[in-house]
PDB file of N, CA and C in Angstrom:
ATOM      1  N   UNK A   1      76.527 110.409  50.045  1.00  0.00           N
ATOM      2  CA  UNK A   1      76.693 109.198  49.252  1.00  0.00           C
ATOM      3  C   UNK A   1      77.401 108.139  50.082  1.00  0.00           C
ATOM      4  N   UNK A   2      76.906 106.799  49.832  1.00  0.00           N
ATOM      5  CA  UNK A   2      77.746 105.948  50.586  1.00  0.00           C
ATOM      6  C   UNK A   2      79.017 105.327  50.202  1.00  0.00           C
ATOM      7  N   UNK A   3      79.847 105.108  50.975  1.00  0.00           N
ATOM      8  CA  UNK A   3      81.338 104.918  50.746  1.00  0.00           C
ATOM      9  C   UNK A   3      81.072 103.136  50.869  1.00  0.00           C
ATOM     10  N   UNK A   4      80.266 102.228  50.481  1.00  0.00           N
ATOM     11  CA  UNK A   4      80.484 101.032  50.303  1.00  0.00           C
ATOM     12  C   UNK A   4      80.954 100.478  49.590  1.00  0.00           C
ATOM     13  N   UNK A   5      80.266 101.209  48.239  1.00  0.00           N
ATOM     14  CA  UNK A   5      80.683 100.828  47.013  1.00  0.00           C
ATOM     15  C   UNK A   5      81.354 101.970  46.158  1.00  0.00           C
ATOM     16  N   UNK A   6      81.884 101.450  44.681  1.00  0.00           N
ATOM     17  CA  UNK A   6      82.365 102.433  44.530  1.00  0.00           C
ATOM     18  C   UNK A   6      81.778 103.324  43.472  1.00  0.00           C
ATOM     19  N   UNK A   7      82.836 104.413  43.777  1.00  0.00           N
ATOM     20  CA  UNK A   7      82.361 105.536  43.551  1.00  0.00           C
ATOM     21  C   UNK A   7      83.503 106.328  42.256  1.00  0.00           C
ATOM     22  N   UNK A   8      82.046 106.714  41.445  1.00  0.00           N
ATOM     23  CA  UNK A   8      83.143 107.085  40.061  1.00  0.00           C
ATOM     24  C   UNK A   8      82.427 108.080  39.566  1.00  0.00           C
ATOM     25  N   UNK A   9      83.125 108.875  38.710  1.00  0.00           N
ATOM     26  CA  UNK A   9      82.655 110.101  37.563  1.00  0.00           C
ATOM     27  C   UNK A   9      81.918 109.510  36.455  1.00  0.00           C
ATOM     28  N   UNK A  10      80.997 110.163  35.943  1.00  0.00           N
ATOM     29  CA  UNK A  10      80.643 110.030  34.489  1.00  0.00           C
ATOM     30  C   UNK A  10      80.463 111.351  33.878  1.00  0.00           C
ATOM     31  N   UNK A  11      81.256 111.692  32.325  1.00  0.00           N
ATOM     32  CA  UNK A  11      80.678 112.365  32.490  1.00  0.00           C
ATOM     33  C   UNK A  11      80.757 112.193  30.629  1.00  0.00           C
ATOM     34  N   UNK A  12      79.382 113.216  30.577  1.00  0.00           N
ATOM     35  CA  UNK A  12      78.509 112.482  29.123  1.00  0.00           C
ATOM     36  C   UNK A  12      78.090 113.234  28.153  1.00  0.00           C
ATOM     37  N   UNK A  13      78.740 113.320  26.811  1.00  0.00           N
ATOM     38  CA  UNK A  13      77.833 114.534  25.956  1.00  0.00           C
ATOM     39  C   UNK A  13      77.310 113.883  25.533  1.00  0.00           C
ATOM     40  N   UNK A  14      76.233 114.812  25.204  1.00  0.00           N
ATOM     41  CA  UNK A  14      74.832 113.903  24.629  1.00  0.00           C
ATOM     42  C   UNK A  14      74.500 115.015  23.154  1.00  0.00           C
ATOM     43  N   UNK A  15      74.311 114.864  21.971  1.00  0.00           N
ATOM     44  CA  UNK A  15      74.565 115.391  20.784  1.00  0.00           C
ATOM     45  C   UNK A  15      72.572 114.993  20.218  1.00  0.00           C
ATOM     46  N   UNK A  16      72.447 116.145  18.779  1.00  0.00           N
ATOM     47  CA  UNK A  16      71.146 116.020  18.572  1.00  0.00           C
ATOM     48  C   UNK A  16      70.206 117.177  18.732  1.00  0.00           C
ATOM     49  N   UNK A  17      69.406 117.168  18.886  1.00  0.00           N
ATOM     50  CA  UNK A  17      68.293 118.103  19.231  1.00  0.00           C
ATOM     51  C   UNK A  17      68.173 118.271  20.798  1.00  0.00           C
ATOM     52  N   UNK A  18      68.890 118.703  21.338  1.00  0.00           N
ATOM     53  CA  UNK A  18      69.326 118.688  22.763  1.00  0.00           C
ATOM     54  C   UNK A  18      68.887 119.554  23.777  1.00  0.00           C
ATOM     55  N   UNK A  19      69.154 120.854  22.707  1.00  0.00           N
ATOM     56  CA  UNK A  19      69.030 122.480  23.591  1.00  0.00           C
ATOM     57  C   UNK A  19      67.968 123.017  22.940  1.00  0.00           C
ATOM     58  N   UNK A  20      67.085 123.472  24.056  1.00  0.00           N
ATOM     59  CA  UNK A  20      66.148 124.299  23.465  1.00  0.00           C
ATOM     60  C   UNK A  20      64.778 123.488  24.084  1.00  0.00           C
ATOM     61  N   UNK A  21      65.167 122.173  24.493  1.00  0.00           N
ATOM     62  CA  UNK A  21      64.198 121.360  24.692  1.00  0.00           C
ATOM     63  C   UNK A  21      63.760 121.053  25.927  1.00  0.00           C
ATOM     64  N   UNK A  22      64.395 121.370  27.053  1.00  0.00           N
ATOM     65  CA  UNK A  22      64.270 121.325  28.277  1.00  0.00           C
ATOM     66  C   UNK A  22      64.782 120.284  28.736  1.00  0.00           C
ATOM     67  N   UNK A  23      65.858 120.022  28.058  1.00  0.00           N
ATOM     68  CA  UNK A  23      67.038 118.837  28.376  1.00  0.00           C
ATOM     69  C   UNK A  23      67.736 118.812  29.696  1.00  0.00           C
ATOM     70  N   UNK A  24      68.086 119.868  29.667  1.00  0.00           N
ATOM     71  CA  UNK A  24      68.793 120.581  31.493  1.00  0.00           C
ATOM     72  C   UNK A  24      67.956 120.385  32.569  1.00  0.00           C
ATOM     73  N   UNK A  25      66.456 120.740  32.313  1.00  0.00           N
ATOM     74  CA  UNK A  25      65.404 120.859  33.366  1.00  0.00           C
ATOM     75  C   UNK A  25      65.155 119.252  34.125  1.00  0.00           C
ATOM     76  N   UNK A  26      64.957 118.608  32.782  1.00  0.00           N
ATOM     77  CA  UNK A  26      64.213 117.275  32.694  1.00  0.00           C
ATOM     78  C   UNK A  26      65.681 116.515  33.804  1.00  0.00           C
ATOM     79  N   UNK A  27      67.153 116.316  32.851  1.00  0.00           N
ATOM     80  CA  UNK A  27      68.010 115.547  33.622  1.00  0.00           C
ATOM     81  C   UNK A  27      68.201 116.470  35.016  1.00  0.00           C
ATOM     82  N   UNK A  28      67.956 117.703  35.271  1.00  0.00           N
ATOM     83  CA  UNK A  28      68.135 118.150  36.814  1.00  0.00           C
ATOM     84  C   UNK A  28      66.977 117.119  37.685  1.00  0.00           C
ATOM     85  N   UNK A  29      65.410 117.307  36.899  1.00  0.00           N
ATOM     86  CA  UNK A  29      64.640 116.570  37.637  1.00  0.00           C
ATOM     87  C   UNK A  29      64.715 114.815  38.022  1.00  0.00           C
ATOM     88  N   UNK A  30      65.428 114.504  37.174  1.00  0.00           N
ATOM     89  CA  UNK A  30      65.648 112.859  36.794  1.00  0.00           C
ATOM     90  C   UNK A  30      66.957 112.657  38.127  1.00  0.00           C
ATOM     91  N   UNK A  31      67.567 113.363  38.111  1.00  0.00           N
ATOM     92  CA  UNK A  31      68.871 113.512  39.174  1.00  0.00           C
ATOM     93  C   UNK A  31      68.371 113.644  40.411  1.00  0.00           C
ATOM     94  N   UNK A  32      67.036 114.338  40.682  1.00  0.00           N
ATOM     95  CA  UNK A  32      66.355 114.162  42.160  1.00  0.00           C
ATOM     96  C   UNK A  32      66.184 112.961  42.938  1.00  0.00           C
ATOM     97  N   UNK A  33      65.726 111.731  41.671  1.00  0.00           N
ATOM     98  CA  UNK A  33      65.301 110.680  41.856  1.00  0.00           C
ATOM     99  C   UNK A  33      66.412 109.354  42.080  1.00  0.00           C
ATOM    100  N   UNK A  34      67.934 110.068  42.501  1.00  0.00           N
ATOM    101  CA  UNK A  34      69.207 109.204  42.485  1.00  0.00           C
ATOM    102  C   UNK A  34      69.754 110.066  43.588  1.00  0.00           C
ATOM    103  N   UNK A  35      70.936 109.104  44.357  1.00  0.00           N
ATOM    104  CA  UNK A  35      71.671 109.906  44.939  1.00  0.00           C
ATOM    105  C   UNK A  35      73.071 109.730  43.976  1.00  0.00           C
ATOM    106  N   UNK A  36      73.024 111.168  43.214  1.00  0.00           N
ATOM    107  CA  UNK A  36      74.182 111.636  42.854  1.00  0.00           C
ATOM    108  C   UNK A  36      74.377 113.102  42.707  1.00  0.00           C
ATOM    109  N   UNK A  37      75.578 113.282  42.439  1.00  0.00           N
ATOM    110  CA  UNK A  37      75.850 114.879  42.346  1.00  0.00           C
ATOM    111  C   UNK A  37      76.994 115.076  41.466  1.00  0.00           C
ATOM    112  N   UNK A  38      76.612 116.692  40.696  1.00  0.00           N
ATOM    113  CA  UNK A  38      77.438 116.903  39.465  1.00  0.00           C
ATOM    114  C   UNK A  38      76.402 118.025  38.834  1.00  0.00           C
ATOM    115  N   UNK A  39      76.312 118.507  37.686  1.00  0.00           N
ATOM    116  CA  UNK A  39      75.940 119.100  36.904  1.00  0.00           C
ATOM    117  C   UNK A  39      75.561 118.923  35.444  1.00  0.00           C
ATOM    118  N   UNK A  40      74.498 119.784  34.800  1.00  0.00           N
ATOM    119  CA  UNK A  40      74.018 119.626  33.338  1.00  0.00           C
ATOM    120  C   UNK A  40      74.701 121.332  32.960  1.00  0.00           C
ATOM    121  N   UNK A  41      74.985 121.352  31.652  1.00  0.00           N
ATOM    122  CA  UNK A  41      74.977 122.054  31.124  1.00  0.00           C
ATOM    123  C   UNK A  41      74.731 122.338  29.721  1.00  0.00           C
ATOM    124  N   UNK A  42      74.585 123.907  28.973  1.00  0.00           N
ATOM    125  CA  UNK A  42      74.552 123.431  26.894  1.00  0.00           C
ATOM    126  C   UNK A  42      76.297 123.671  26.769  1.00  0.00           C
ATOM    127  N   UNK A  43      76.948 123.025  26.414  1.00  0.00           N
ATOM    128  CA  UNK A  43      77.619 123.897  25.054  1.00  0.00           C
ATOM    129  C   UNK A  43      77.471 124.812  23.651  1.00  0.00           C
ATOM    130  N   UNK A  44      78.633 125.506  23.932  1.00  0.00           N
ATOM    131  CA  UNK A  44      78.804 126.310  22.940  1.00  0.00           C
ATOM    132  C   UNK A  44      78.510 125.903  21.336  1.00  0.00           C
ATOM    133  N   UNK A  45      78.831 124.540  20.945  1.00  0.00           N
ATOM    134  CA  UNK A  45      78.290 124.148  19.817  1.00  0.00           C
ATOM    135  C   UNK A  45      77.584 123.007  19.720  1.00  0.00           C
ATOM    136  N   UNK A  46      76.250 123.324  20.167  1.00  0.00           N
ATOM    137  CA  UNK A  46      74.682 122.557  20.579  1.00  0.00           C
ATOM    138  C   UNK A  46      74.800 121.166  21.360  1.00  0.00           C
ATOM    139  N   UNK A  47      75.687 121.042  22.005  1.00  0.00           N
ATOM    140  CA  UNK A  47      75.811 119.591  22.705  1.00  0.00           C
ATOM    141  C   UNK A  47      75.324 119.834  24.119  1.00  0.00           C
ATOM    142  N   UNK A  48      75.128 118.894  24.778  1.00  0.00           N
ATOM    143  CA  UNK A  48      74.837 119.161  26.375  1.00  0.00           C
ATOM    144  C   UNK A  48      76.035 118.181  27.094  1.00  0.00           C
ATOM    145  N   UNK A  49      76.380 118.518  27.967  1.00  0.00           N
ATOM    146  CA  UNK A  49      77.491 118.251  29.186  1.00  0.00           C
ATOM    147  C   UNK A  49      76.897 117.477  29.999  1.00  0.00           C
ATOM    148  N   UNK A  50      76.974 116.169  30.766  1.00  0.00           N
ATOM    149  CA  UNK A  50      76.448 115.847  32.118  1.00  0.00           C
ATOM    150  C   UNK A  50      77.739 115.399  32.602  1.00  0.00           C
ATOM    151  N   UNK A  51      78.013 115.904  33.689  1.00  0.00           N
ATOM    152  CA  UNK A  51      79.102 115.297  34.838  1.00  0.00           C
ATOM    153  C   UNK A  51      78.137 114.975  36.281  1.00  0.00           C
ATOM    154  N   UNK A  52      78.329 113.519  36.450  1.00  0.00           N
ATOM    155  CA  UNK A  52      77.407 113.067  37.592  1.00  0.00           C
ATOM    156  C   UNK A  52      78.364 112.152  38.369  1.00  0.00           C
ATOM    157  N   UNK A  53      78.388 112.120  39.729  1.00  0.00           N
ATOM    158  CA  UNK A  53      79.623 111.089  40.520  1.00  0.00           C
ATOM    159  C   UNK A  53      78.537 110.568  41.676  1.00  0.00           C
ATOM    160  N   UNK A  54      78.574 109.548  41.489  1.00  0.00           N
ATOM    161  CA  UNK A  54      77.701 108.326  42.727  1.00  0.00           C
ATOM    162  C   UNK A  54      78.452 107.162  42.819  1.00  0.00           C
ATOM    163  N   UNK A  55      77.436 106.456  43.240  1.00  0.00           N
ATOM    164  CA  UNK A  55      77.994 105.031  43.073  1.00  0.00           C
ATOM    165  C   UNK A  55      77.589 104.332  41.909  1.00  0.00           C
ATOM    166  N   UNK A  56      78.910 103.512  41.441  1.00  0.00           N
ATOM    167  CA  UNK A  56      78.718 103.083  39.488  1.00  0.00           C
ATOM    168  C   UNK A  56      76.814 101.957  39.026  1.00  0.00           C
ATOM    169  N   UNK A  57      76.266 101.592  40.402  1.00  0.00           N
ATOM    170  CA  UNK A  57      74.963 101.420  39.927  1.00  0.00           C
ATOM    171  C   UNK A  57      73.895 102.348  39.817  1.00  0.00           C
ATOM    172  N   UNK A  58      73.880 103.525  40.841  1.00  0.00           N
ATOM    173  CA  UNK A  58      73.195 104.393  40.693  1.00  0.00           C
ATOM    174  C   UNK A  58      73.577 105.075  39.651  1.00  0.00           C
ATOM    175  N   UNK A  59      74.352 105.492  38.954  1.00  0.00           N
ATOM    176  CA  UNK A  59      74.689 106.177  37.795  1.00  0.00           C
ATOM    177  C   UNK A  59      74.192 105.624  36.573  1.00  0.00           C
ATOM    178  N   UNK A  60      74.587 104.400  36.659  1.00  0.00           N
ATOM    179  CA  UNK A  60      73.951 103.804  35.512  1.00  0.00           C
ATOM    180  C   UNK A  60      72.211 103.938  35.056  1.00  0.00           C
ATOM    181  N   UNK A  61      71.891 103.329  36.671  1.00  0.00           N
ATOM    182  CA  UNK A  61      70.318 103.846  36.596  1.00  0.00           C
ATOM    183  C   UNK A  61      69.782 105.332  36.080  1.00  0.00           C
ATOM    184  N   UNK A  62      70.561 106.265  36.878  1.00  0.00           N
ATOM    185  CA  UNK A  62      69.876 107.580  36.389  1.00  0.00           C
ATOM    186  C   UNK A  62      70.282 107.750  34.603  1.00  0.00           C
ATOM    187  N   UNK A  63      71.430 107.452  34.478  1.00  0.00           N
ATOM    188  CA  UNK A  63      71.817 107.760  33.085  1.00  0.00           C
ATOM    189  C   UNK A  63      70.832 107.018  32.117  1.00  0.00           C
ATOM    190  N   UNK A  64      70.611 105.742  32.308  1.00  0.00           N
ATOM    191  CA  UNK A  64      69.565 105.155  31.474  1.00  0.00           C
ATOM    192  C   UNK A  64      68.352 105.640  31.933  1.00  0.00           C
ATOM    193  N   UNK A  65      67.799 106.379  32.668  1.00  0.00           N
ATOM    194  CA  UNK A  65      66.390 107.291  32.894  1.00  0.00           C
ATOM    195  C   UNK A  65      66.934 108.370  32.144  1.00  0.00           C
ATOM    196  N   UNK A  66      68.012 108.889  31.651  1.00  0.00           N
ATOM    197  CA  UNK A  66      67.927 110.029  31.159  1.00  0.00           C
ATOM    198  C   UNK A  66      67.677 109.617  29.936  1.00  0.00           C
ATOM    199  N   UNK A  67      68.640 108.775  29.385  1.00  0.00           N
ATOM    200  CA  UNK A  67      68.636 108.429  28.433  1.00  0.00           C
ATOM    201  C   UNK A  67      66.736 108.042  27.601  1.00  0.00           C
ATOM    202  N   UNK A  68      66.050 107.122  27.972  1.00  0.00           N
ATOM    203  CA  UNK A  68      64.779 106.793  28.017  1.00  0.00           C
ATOM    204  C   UNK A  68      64.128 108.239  27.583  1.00  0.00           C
ATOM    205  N   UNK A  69      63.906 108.986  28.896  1.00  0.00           N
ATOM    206  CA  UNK A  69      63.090 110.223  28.874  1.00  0.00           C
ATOM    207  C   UNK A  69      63.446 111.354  27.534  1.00  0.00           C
ATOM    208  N   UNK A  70      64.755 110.963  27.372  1.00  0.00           N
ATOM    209  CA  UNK A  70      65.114 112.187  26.033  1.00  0.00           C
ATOM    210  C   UNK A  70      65.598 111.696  24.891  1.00  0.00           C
ATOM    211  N   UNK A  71      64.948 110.332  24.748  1.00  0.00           N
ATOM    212  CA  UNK A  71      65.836 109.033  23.493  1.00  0.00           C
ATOM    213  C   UNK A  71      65.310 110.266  21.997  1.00  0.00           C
ATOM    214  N   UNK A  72      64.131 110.932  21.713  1.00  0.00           N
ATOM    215  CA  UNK A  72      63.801 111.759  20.763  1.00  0.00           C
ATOM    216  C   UNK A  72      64.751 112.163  20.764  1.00  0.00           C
ATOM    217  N   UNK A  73      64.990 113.395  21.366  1.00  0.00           N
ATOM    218  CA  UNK A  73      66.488 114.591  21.088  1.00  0.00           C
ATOM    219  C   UNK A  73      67.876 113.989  21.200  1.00  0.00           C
ATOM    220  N   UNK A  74      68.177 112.776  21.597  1.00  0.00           N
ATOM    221  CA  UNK A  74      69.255 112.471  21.537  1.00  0.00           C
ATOM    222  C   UNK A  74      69.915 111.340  20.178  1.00  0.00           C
ATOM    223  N   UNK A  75      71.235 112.025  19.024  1.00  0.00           N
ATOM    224  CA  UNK A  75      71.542 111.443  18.631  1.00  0.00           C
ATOM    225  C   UNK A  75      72.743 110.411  18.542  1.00  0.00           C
ATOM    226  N   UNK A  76      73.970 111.087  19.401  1.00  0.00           N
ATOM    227  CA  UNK A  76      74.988 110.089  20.064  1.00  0.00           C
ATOM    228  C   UNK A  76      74.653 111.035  21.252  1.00  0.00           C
ATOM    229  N   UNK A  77      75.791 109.900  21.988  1.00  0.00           N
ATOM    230  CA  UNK A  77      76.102 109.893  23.020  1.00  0.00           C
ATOM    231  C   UNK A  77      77.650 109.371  23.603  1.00  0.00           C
ATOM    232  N   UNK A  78      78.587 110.389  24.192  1.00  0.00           N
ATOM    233  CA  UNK A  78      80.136 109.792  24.231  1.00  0.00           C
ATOM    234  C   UNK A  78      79.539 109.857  25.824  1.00  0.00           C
ATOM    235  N   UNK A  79      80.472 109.172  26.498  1.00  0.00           N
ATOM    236  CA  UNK A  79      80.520 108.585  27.891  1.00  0.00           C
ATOM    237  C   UNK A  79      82.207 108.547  28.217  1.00  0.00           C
ATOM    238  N   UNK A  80      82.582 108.934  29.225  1.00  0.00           N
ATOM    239  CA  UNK A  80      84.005 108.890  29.948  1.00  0.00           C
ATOM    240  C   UNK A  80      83.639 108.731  31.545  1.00  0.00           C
ATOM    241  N   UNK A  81      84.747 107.570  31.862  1.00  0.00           N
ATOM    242  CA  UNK A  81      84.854 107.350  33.414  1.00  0.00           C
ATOM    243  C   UNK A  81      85.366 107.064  34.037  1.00  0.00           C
ATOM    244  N   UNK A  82      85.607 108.320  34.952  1.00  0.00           N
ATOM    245  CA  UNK A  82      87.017 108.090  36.092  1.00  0.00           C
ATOM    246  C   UNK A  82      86.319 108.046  37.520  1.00  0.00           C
ATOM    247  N   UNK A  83      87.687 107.924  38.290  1.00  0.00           N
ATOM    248  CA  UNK A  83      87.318 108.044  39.470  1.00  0.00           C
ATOM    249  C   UNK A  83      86.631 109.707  40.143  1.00  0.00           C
ATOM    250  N   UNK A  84      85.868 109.335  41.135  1.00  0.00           N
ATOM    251  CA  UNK A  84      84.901 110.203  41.630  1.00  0.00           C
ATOM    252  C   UNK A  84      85.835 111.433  41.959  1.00  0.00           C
ATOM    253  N   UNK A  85      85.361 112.456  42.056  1.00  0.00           N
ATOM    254  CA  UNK A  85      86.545 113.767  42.902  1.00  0.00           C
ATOM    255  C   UNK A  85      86.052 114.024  44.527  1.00  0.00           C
ATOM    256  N   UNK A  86      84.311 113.928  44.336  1.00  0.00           N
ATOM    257  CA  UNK A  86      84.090 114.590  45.358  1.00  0.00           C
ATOM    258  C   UNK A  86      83.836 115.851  45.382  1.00  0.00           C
ATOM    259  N   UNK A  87      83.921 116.930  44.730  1.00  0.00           N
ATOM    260  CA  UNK A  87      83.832 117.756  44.450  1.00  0.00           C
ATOM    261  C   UNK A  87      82.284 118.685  44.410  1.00  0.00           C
ATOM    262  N   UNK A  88      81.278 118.338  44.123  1.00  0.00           N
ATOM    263  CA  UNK A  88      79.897 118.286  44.135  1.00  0.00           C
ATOM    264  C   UNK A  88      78.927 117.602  45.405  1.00  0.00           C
ATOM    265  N   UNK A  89      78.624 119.181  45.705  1.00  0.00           N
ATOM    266  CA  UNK A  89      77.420 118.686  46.702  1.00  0.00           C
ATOM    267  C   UNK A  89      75.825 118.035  46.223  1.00  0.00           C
ATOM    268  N   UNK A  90      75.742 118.704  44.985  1.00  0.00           N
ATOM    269  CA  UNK A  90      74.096 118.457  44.777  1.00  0.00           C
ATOM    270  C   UNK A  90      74.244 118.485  43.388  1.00  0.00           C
ATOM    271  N   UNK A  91      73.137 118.258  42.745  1.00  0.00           N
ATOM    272  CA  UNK A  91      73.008 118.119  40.946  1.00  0.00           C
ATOM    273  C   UNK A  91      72.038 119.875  41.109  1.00  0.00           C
ATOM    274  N   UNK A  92      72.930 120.487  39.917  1.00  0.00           N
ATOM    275  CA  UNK A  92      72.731 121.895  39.719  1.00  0.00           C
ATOM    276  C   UNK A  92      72.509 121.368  37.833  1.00  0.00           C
ATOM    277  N   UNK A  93      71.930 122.934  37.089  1.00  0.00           N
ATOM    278  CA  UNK A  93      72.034 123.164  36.244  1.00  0.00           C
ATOM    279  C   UNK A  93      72.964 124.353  36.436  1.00  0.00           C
ATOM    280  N   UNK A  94      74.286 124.287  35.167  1.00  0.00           N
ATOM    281  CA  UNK A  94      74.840 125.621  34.819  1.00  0.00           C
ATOM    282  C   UNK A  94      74.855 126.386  33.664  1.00  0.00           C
ATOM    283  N   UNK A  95      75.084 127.457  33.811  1.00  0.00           N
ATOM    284  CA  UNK A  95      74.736 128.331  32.626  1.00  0.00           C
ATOM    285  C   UNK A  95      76.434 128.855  32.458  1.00  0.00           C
TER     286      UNK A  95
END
């Protein structure tokens, strides 16, 4: 990732018809198409997790491609954002 601009966390539950749907698959594949890194996951009580850290335009972009591609299954959406950790090499799904 480039250190020009900056660089921050997002990270996003997304609530609804979420799991079960290939929600994980779809935002792993949508995450190919950005340079960022972080993870999808389900929760324990039907929500899905995204933690993604790039730079704050590329994030936005992928998040509104996620958003778009899964607007059906999704009924809110909370958003939090800090600074980046660094921590993440690549966009994984976890179980």
């Amino acid at each position: 990732m480039a250190s020009c601009s900056r660089l921050e966390r997002r990270e996003v539950f997304y609530a609804g018809r979420v799991q079960g749907v290939g929600f994980r698959y779809t935002v792993q594949h949508i995450a190919r198409q950005f340079t960022v890194a972080g993870f999808v996951r389900n929760l324990p009580d039907g929500r899905v997790q995204l933690v993604a850290e790039g730079e704050s335009t590329e994030l936005e972009a992928f998040l509104d491609q996620v958003a778009t591609r899964m607007s059906e299954h999704i009924q809110s959406v909370k958003q939090g954002v800090t600074a980046a950790s660094g921590e993440y090499s690549g966009f994984s799904i976890r179980y």
